[in-house]
N, C-alpha and C. Protein backbone atom coordinates (compact mmCIF):
# COMPACT_ATOMS: atom_id res chain seq x y z
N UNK A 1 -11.76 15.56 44.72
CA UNK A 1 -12.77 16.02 43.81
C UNK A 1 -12.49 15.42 42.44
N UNK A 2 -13.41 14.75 41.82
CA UNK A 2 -13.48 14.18 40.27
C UNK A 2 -14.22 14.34 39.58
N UNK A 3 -14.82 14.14 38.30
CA UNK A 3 -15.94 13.84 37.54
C UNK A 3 -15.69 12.64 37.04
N UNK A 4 -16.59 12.08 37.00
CA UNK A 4 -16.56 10.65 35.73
C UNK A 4 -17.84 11.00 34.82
N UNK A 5 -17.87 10.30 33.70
CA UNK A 5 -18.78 10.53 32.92
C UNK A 5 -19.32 9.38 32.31
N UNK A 6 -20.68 8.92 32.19
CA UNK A 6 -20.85 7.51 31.56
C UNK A 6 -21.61 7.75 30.22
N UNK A 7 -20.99 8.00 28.90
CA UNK A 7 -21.60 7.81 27.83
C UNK A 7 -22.89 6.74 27.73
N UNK A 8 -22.83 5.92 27.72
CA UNK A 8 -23.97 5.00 27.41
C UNK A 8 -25.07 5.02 28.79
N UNK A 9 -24.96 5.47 29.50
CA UNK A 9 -26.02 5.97 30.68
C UNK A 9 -26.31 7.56 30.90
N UNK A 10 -25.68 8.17 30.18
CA UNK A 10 -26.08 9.61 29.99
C UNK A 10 -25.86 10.26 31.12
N UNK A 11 -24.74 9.93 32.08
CA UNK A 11 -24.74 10.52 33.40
C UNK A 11 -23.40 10.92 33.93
N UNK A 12 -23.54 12.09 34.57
CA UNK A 12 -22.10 12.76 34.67
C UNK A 12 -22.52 12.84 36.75
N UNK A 13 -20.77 11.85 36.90
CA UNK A 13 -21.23 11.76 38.50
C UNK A 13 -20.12 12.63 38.59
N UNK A 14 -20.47 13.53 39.57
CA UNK A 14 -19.36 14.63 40.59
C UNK A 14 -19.48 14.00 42.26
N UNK A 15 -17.87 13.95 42.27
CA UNK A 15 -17.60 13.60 43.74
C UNK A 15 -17.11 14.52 44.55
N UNK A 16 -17.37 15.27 45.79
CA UNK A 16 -16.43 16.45 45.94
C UNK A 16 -15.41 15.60 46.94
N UNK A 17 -15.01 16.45 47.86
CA UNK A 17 -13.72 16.48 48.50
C UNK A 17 -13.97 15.45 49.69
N UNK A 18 -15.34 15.13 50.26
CA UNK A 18 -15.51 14.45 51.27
C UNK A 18 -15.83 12.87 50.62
N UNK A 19 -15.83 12.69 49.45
CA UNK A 19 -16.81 11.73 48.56
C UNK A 19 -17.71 11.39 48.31
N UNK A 20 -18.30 12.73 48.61
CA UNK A 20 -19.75 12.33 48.32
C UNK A 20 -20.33 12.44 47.23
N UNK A 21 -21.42 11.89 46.14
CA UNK A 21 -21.19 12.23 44.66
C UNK A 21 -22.76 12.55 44.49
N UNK A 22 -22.83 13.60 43.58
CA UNK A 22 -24.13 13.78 43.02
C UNK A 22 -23.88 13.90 41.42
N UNK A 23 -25.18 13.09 40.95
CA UNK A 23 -25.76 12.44 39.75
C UNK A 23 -26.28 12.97 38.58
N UNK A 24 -26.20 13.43 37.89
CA UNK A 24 -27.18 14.38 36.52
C UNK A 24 -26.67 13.99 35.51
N UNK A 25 -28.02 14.08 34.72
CA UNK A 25 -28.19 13.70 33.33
C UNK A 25 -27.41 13.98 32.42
N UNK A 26 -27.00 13.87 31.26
CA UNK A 26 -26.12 14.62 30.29
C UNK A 26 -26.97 14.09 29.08
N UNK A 27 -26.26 15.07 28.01
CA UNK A 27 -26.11 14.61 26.51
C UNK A 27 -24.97 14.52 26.15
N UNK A 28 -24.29 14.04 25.22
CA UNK A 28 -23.13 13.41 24.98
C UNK A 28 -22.92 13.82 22.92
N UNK A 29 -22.08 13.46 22.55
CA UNK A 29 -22.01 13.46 21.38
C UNK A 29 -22.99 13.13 20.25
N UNK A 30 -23.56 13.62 18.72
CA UNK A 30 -24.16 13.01 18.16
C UNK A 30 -24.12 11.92 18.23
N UNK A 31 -23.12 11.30 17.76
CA UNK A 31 -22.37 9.96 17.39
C UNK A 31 -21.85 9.81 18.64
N UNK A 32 -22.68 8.73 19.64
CA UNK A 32 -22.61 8.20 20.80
C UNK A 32 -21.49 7.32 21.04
N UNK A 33 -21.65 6.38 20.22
CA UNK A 33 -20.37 4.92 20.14
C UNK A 33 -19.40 5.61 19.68
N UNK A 34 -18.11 5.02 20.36
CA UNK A 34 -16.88 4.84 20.22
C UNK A 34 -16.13 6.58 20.70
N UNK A 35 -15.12 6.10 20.01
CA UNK A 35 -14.19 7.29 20.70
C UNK A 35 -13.72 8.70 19.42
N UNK A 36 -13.75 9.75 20.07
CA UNK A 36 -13.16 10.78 19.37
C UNK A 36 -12.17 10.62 18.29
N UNK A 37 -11.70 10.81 16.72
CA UNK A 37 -10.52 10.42 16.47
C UNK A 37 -10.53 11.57 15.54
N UNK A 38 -11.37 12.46 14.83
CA UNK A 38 -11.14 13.91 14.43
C UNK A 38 -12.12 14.63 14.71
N UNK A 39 -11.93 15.55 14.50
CA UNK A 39 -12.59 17.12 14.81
C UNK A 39 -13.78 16.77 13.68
N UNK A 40 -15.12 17.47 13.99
CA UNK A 40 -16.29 17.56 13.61
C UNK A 40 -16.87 15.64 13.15
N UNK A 41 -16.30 15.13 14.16
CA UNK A 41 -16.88 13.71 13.91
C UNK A 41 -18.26 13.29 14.91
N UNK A 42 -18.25 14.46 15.68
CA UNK A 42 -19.46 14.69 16.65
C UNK A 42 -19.53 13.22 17.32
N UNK A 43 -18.29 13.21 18.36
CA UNK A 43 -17.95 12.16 18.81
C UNK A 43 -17.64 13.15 20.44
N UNK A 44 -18.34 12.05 21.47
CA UNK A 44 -17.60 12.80 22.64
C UNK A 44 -16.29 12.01 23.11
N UNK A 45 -15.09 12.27 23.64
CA UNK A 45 -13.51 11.60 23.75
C UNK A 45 -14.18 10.69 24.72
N UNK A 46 -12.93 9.86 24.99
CA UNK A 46 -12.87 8.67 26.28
C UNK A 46 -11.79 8.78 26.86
N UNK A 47 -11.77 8.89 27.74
CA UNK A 47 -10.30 8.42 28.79
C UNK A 47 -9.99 9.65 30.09
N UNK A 48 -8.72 9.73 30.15
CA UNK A 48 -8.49 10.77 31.41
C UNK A 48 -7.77 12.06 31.06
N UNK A 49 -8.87 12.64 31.61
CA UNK A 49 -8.71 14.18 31.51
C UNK A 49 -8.41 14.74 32.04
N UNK A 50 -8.02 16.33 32.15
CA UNK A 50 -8.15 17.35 32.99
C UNK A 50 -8.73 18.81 33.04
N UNK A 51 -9.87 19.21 33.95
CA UNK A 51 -10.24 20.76 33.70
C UNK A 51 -9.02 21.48 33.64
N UNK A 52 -8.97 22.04 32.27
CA UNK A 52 -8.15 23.00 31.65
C UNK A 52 -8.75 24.51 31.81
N UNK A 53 -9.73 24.91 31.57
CA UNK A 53 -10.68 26.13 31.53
C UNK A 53 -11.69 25.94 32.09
N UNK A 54 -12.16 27.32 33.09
CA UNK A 54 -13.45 27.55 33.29
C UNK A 54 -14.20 28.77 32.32
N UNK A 55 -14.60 28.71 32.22
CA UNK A 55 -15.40 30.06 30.90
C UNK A 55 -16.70 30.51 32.00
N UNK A 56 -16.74 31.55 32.13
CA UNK A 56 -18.15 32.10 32.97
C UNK A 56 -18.73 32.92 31.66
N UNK A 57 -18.50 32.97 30.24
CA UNK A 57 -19.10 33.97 29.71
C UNK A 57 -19.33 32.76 28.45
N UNK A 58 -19.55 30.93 28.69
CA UNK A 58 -19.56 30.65 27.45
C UNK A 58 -20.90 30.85 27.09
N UNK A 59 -21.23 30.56 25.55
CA UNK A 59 -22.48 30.62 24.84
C UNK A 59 -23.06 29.72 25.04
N UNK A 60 -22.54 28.61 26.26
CA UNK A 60 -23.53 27.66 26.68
C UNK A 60 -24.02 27.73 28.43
N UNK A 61 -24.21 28.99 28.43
CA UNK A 61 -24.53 28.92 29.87
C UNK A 61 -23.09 29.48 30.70
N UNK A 62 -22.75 28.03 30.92
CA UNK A 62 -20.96 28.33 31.88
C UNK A 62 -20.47 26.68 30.88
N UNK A 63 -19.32 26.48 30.96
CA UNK A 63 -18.47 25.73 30.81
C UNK A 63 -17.45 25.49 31.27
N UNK A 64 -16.84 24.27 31.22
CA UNK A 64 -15.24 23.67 31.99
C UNK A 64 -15.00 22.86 30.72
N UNK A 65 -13.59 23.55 30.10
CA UNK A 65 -13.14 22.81 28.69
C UNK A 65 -12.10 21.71 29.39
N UNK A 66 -11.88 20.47 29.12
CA UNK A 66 -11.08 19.62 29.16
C UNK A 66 -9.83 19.51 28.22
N UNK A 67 -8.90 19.01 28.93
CA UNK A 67 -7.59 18.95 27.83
C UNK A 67 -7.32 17.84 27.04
N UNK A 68 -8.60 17.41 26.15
CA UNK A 68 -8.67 16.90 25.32
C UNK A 68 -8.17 17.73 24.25
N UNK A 69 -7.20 16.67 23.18
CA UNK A 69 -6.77 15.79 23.48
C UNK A 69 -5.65 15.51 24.22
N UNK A 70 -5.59 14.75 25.14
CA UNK A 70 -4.21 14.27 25.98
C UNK A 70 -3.34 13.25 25.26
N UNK A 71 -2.54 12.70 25.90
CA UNK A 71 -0.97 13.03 25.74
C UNK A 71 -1.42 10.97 24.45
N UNK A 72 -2.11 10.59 25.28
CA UNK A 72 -2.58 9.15 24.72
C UNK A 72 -3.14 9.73 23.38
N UNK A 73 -4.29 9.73 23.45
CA UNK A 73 -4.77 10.83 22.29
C UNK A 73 -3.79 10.98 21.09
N UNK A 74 -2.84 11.50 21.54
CA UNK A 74 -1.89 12.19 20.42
C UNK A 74 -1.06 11.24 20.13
N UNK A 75 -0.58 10.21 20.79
CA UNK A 75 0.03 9.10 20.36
C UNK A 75 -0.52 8.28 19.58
N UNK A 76 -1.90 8.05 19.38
CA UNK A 76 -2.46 6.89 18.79
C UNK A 76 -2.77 7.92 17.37
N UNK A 77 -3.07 9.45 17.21
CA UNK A 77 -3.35 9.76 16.64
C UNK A 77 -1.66 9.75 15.68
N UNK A 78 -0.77 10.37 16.11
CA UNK A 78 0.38 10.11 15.46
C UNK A 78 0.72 8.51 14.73
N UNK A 79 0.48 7.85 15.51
CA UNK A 79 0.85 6.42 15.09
C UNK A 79 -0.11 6.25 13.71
N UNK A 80 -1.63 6.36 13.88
CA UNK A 80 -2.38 6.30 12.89
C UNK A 80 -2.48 7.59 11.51
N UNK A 81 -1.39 8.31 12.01
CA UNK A 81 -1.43 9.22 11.16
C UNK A 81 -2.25 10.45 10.70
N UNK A 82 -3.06 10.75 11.78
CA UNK A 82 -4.08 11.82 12.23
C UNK A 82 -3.15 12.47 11.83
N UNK A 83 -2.30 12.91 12.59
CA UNK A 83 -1.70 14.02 13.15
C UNK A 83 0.14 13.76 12.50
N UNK A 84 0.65 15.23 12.19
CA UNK A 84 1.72 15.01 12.31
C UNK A 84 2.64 14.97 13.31
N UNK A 85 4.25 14.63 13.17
CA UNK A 85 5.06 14.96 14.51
C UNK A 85 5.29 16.21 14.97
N UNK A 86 5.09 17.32 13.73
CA UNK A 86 4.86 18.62 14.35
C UNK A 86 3.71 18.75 15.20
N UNK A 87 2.76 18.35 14.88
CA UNK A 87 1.44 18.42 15.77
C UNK A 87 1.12 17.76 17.15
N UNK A 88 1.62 16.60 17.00
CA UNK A 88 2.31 16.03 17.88
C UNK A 88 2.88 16.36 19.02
N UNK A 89 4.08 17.28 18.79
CA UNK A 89 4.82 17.97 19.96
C UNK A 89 4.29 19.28 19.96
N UNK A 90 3.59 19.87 19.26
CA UNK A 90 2.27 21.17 19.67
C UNK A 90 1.88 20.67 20.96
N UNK A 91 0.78 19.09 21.01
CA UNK A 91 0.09 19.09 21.84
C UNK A 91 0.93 18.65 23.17
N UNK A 92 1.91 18.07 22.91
CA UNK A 92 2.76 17.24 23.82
C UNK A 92 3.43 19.05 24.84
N UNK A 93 3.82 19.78 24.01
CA UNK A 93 4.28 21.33 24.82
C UNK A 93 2.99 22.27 25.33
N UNK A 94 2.16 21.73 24.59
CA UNK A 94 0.58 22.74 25.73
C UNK A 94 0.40 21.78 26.81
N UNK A 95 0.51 20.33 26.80
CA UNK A 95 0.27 19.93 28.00
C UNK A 95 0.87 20.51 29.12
N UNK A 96 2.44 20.03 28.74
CA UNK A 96 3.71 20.20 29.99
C UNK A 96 3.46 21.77 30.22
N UNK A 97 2.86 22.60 29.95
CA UNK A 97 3.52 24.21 29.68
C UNK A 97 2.38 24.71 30.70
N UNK A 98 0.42 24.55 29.70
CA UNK A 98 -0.19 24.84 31.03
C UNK A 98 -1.20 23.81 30.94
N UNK A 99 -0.93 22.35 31.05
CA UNK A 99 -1.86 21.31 31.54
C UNK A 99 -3.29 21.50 30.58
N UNK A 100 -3.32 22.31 29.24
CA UNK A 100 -4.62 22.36 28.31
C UNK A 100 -3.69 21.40 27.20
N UNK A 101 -4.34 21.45 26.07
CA UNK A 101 -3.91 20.94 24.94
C UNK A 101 -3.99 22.08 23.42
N UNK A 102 -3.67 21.52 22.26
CA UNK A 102 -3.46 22.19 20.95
C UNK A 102 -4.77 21.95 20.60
N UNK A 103 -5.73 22.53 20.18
CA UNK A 103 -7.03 22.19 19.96
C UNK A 103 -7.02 22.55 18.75
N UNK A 104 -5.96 22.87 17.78
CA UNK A 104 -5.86 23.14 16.53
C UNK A 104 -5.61 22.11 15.48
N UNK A 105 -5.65 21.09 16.07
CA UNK A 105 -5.22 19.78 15.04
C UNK A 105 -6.09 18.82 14.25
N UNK A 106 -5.91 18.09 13.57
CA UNK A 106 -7.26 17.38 12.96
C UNK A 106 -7.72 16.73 13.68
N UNK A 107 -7.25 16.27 14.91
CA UNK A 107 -8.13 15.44 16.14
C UNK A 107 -9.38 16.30 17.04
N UNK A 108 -9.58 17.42 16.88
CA UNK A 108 -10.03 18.39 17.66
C UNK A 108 -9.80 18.87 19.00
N UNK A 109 -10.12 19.40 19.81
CA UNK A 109 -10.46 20.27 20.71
C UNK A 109 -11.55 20.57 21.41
N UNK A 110 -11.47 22.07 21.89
CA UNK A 110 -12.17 22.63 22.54
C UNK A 110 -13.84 21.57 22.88
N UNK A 111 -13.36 20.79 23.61
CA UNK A 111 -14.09 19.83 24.04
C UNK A 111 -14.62 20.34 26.09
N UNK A 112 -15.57 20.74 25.76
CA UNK A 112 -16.28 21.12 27.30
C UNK A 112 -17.51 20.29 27.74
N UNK A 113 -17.54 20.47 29.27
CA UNK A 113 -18.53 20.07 29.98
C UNK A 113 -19.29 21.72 30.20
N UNK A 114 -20.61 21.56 29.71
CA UNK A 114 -21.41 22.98 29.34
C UNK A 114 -22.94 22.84 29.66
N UNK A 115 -23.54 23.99 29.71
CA UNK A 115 -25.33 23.99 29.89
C UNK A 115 -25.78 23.58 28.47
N UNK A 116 -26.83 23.94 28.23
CA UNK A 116 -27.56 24.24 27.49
C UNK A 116 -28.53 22.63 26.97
N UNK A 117 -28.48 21.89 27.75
CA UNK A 117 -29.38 20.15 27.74
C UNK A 117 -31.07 20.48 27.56
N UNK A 118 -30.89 22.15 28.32
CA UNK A 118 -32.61 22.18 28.02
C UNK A 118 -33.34 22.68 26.38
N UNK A 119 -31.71 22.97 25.68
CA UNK A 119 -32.17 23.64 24.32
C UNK A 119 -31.80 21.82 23.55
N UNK A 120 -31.19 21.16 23.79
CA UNK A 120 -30.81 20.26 22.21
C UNK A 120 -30.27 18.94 23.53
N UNK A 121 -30.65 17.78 23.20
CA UNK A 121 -30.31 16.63 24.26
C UNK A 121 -28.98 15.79 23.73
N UNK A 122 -28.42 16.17 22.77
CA UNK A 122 -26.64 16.22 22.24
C UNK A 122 -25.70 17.34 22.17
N UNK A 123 -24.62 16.97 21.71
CA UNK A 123 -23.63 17.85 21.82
C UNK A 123 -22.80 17.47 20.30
N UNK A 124 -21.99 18.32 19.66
CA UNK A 124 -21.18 18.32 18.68
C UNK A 124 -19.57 17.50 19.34
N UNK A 125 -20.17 16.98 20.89
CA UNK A 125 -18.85 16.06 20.91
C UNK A 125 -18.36 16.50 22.32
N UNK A 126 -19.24 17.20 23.03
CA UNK A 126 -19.02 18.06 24.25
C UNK A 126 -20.01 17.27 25.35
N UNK A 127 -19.80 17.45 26.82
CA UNK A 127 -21.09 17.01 27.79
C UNK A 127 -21.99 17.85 27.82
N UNK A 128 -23.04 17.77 27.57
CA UNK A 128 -24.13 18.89 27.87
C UNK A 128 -25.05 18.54 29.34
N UNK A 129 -25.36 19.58 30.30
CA UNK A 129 -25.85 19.40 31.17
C UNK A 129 -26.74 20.76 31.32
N UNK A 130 -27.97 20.12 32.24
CA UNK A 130 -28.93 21.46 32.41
C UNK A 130 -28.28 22.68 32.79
N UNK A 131 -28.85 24.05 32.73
CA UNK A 131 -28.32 24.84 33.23
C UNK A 131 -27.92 24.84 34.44
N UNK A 132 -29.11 24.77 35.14
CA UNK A 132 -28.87 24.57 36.81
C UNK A 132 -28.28 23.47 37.48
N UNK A 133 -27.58 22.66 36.65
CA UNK A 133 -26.94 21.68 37.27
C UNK A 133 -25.48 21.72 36.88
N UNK A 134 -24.84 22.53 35.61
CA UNK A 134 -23.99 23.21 35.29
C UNK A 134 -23.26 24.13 36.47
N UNK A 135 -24.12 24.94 37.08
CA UNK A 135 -24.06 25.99 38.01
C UNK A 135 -23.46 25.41 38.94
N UNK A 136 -24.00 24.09 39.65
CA UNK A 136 -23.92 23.35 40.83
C UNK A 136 -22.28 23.22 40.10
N UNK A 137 -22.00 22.33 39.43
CA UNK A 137 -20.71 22.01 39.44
C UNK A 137 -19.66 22.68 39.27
N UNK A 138 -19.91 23.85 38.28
CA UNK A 138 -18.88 24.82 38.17
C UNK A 138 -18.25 25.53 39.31
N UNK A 139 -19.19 25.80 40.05
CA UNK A 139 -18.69 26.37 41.47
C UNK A 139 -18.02 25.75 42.06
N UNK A 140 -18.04 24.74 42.09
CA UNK A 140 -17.27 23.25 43.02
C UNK A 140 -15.85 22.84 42.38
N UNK A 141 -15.80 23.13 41.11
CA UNK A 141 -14.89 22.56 40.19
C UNK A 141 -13.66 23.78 40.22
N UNK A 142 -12.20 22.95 40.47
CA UNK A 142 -11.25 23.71 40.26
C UNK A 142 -10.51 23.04 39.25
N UNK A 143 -9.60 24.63 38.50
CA UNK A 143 -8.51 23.49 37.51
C UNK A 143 -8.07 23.01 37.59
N UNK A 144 -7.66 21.30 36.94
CA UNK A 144 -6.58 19.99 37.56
C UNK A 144 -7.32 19.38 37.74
N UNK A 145 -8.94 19.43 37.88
CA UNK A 145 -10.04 18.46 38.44
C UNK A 145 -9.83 17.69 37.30
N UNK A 146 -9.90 16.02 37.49
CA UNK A 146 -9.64 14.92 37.27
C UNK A 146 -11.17 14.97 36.34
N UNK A 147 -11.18 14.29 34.82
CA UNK A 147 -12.60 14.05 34.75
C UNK A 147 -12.13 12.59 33.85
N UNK A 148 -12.77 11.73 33.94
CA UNK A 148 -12.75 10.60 33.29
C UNK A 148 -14.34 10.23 32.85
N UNK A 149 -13.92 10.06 31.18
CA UNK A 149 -14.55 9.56 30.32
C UNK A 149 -15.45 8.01 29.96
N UNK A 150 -15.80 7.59 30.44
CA UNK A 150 -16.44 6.20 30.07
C UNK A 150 -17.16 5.75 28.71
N UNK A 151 -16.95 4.73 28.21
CA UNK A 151 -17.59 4.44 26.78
C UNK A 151 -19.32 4.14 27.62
């Protein structure tokens, strides 16, 4: 079971366990191009993820938060000076500890795959998908599910 996600085609493919994959639309970040590098840059991330959280009570329908940012993430952000080395090993000990991340840092967080595509066709940096196609996947989706990001 995976997700991939294709920013510039607006489409979030789910594969389940036999490989078979079904297709739906998304919205993606204000700011479409390029990659996440702080919080409120209304950027959606790139690279490899993992469902960290399921939420059945979010304010977007349902949601699955990703552990953005990962372990890459925090390296490039350290190197470039985002982030400090305290912050740094914040995110580096939420990984190892329970496979989420520090969503408290200037790189941001709480980054989900969520409903609500039929109210606004972007996201503040999140996947947005219809309600009813939200539904479909959440049920299917366990934590550890693999989701990879595409520019």
């Amino acid at each position: 079971m995976l997700i991939e996600v294709y920013k510039s085609k607006k489409e979030l493919i789910f594969f389940d366990e036999a490989g078979e994959k079904q297709v739906y639309k998304i919205g993606i970040g204000k700011n479409e191009v390029g990659q996440k590098k702080l919080r409120n840059d209304m950027k959606t991330p790139e690279g490899v993820y993992r469902v960290c959280v399921k939420n059945d009570k979010s304010k977007f329908h349902l949601s699955l938060g990703i552990n953005y940012p990962n372990l890459k993430d925090a390296e490039y952000a350290l190197q470039d000076k985002r982030i400090t080395q305290e912050q740094f090993i914040s995110i580096q000990k939420s990984i190892k500890e329970h496979g989420g991340s520090d969503w408290s840092t200037p790189i941001g967080g709480e980054i989900y795959i969520h409903g609500g595509l039929e109210d606004k066709p972007w996201s503040e940096g999140c996947v947005r998908m219809f309600n009813k196609d939200i539904e479909d996947v959440y049920s299917k989706i366990k934590i550890g599910t693999q989701v990879t990001i595409f520019s």
